[in-house]
PDB file of N, CA and C in Angstrom:
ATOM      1  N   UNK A   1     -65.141  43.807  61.965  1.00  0.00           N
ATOM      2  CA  UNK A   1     -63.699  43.776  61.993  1.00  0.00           C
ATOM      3  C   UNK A   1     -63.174  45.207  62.158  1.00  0.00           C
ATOM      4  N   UNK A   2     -62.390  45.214  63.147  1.00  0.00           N
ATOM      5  CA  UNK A   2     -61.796  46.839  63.468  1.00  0.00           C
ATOM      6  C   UNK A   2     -60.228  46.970  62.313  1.00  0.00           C
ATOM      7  N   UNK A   3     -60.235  48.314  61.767  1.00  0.00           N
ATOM      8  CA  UNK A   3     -59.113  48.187  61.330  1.00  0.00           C
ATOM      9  C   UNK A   3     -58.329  49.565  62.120  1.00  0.00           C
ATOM     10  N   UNK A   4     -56.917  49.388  62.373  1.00  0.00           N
ATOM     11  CA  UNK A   4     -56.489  50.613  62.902  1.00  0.00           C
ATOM     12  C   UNK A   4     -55.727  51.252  61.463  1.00  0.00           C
ATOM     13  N   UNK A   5     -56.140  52.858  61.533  1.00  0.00           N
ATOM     14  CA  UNK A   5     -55.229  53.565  60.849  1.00  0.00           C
ATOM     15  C   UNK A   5     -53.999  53.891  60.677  1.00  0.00           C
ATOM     16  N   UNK A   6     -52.535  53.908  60.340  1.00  0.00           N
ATOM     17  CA  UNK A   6     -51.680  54.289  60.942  1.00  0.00           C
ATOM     18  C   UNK A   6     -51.413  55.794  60.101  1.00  0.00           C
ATOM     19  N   UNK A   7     -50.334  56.463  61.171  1.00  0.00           N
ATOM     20  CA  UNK A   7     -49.920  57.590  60.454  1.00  0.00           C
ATOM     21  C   UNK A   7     -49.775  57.943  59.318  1.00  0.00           C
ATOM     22  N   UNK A   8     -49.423  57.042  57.976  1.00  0.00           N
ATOM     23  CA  UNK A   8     -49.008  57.329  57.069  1.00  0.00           C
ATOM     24  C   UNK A   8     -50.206  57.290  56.001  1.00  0.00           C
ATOM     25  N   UNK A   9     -51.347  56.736  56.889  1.00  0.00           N
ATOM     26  CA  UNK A   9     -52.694  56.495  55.769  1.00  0.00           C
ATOM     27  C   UNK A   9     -53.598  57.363  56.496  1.00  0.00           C
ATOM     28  N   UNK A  10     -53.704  58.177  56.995  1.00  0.00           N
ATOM     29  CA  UNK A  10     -54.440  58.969  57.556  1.00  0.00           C
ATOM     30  C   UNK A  10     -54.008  60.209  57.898  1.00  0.00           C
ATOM     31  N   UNK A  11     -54.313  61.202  57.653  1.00  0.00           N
ATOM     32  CA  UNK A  11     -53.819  62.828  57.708  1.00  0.00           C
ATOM     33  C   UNK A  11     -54.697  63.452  59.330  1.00  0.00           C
ATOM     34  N   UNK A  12     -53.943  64.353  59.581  1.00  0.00           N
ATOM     35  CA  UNK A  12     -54.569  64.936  60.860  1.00  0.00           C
ATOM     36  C   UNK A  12     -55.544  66.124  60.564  1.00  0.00           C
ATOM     37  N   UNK A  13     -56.225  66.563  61.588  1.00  0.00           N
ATOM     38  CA  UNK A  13     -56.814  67.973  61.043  1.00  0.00           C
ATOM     39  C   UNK A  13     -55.944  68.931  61.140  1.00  0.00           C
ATOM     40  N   UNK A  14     -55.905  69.476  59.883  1.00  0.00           N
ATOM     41  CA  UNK A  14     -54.909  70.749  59.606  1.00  0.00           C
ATOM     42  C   UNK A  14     -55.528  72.052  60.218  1.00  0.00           C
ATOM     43  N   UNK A  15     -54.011  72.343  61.179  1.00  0.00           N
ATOM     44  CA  UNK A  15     -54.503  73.276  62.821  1.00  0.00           C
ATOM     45  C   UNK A  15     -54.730  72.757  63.703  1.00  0.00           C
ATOM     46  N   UNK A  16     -54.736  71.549  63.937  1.00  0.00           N
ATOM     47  CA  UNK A  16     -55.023  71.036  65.639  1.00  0.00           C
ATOM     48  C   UNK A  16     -53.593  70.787  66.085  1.00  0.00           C
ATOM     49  N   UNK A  17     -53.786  70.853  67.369  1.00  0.00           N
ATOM     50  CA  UNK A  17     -52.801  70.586  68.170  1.00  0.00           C
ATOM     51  C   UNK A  17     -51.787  72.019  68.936  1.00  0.00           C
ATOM     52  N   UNK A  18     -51.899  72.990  68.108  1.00  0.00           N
ATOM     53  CA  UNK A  18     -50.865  74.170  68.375  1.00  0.00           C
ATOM     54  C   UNK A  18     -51.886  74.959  69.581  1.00  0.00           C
ATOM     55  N   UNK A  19     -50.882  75.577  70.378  1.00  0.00           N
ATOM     56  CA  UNK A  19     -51.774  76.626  71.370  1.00  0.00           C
ATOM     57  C   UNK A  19     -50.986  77.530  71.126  1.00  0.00           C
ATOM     58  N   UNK A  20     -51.690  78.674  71.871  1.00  0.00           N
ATOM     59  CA  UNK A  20     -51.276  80.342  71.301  1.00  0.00           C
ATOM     60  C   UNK A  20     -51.564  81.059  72.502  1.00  0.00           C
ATOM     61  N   UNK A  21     -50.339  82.037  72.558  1.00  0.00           N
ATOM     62  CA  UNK A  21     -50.277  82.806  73.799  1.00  0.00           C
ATOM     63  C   UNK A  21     -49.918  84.022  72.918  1.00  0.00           C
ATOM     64  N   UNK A  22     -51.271  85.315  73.432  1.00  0.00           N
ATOM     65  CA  UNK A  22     -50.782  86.803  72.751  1.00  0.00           C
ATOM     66  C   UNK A  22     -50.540  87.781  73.962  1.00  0.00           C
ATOM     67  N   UNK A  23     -49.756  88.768  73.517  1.00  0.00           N
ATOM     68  CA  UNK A  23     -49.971  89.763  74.185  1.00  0.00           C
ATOM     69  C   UNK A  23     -49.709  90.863  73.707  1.00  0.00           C
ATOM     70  N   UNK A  24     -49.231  92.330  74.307  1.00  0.00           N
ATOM     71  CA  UNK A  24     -49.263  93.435  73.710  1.00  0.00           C
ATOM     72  C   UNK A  24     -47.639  93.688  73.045  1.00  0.00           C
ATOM     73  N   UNK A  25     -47.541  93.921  72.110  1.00  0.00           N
ATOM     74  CA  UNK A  25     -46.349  93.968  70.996  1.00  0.00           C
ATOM     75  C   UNK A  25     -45.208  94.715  71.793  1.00  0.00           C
ATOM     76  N   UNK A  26     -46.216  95.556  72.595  1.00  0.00           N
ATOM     77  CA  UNK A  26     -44.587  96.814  73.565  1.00  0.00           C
ATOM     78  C   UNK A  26     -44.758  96.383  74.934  1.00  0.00           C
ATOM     79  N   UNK A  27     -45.536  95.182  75.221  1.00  0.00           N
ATOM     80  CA  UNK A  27     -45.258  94.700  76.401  1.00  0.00           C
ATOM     81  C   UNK A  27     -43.694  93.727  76.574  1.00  0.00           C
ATOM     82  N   UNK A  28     -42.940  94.385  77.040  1.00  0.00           N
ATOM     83  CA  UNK A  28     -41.302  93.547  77.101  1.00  0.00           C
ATOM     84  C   UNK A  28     -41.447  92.515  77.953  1.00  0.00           C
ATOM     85  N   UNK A  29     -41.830  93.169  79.061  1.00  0.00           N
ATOM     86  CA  UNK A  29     -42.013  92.261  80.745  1.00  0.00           C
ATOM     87  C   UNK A  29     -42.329  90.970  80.060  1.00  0.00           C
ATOM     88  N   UNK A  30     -43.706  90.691  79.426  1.00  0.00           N
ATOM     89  CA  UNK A  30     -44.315  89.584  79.345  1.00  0.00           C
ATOM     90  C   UNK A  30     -43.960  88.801  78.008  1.00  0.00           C
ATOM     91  N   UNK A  31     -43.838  89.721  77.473  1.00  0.00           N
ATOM     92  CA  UNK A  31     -42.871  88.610  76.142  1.00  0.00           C
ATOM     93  C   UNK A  31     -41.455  88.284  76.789  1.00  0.00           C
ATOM     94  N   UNK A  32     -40.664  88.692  77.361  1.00  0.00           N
ATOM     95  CA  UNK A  32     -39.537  88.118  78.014  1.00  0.00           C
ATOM     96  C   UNK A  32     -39.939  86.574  78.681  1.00  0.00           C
ATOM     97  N   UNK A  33     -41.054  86.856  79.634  1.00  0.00           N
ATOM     98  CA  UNK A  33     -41.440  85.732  79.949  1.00  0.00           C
ATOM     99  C   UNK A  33     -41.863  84.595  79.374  1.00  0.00           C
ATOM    100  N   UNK A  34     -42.653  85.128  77.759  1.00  0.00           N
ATOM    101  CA  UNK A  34     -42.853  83.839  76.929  1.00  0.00           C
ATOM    102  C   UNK A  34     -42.186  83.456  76.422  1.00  0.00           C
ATOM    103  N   UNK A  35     -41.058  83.774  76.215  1.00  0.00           N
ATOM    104  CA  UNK A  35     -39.757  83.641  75.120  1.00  0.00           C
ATOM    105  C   UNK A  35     -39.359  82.149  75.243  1.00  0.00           C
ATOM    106  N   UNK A  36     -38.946  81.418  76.249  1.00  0.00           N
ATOM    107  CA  UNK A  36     -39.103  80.233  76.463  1.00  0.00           C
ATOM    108  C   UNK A  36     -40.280  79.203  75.917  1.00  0.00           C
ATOM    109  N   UNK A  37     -41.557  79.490  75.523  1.00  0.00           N
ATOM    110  CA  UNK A  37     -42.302  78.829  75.132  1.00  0.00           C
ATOM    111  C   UNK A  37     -42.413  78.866  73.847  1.00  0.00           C
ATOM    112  N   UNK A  38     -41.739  79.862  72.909  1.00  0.00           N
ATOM    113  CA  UNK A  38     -41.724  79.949  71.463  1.00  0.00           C
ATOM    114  C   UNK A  38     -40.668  79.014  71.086  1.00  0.00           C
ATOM    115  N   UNK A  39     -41.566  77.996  69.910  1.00  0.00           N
ATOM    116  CA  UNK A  39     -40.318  76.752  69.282  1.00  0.00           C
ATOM    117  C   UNK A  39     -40.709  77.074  67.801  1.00  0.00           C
ATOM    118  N   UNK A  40     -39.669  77.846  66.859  1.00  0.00           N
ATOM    119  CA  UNK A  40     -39.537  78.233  65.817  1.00  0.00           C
ATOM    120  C   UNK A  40     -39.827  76.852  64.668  1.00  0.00           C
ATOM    121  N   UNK A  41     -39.661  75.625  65.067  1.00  0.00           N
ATOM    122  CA  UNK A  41     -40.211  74.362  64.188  1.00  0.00           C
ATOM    123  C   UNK A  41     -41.714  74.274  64.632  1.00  0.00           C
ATOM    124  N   UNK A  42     -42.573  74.410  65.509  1.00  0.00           N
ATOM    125  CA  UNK A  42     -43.948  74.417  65.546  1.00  0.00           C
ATOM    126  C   UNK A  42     -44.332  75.609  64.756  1.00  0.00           C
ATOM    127  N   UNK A  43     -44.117  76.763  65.269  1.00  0.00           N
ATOM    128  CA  UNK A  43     -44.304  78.181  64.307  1.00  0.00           C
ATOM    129  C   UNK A  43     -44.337  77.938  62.979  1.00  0.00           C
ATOM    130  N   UNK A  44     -43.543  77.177  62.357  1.00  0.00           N
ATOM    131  CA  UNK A  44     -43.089  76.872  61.077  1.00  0.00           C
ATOM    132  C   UNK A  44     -44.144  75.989  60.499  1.00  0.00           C
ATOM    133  N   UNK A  45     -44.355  75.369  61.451  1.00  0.00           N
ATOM    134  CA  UNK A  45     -45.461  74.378  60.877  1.00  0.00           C
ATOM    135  C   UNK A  45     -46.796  74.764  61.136  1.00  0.00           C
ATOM    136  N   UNK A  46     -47.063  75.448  62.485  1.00  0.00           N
ATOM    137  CA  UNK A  46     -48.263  76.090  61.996  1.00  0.00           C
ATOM    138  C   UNK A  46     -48.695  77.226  60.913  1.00  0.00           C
ATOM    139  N   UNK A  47     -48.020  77.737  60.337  1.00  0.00           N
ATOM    140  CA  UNK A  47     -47.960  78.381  59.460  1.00  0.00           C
ATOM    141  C   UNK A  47     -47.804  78.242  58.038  1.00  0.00           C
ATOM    142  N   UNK A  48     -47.145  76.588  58.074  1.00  0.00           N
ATOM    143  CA  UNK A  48     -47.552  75.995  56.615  1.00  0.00           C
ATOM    144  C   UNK A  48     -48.929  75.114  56.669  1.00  0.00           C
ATOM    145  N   UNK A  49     -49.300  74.763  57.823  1.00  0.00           N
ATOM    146  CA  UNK A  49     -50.803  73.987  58.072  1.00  0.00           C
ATOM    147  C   UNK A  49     -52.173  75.392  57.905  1.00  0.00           C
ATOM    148  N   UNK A  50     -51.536  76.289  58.078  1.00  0.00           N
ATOM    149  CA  UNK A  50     -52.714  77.653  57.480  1.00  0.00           C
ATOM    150  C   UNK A  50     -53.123  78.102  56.262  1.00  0.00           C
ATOM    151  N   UNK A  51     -51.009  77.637  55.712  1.00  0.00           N
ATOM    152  CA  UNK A  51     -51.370  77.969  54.488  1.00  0.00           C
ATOM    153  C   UNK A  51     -51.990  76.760  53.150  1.00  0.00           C
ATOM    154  N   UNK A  52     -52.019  75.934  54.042  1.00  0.00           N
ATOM    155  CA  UNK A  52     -52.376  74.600  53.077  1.00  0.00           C
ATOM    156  C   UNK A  52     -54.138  74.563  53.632  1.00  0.00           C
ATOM    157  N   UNK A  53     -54.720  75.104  54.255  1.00  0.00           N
ATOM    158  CA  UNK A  53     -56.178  75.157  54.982  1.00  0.00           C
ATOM    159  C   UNK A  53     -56.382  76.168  53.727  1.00  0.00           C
ATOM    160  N   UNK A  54     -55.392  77.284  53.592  1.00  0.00           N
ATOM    161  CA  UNK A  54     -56.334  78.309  52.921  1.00  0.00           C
ATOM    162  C   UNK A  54     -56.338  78.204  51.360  1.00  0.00           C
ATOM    163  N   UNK A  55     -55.461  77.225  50.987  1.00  0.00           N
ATOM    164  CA  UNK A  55     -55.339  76.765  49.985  1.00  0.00           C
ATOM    165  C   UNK A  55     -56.609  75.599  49.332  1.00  0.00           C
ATOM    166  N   UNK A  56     -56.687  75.354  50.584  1.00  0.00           N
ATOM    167  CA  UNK A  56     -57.758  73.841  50.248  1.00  0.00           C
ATOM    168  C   UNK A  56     -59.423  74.701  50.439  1.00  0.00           C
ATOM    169  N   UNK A  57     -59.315  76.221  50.859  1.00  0.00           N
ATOM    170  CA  UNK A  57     -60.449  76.970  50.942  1.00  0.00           C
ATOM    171  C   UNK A  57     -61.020  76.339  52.365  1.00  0.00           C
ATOM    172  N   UNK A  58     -60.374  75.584  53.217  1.00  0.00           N
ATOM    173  CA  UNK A  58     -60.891  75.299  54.741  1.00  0.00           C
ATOM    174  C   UNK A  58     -60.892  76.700  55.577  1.00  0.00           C
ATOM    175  N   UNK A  59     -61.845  76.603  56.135  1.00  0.00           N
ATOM    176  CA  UNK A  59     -61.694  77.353  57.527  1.00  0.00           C
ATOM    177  C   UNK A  59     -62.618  78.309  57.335  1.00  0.00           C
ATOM    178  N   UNK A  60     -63.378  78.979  56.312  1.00  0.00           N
ATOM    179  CA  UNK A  60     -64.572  79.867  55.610  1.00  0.00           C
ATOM    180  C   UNK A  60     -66.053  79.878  56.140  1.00  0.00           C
TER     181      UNK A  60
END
């Protein structure tokens, strides 16, 4: 018998899903250009999904 999980009974892996674009801090040109791809609610959340990894001692 298959059972499906739904969202609310099953947790995701904490850190998947986010991608990351770096570059050089005094590069303007190219951070101008990423500026459009930064969404301050993902940021937000990847950054509480790091801090709940480092809390739970994941990622070591």
């Amino acid at each position: 018998m298959d059972i499906i999980l739904g969202p609310d009974e099953i947790l995701y892996a904490v850190g998947q899903g986010a991608l990351a674009v770096e570059c050089r801090a005094n590069d303007e040109n190219t951070i101008k250009l990423l500026e459009p791809l930064y969404d301050l609610q993902t940021a937000l959340r990847v950054t509480a999904e790091r801090s709940f990894l480092k809390t739970l001692g994941g990622g070591m």
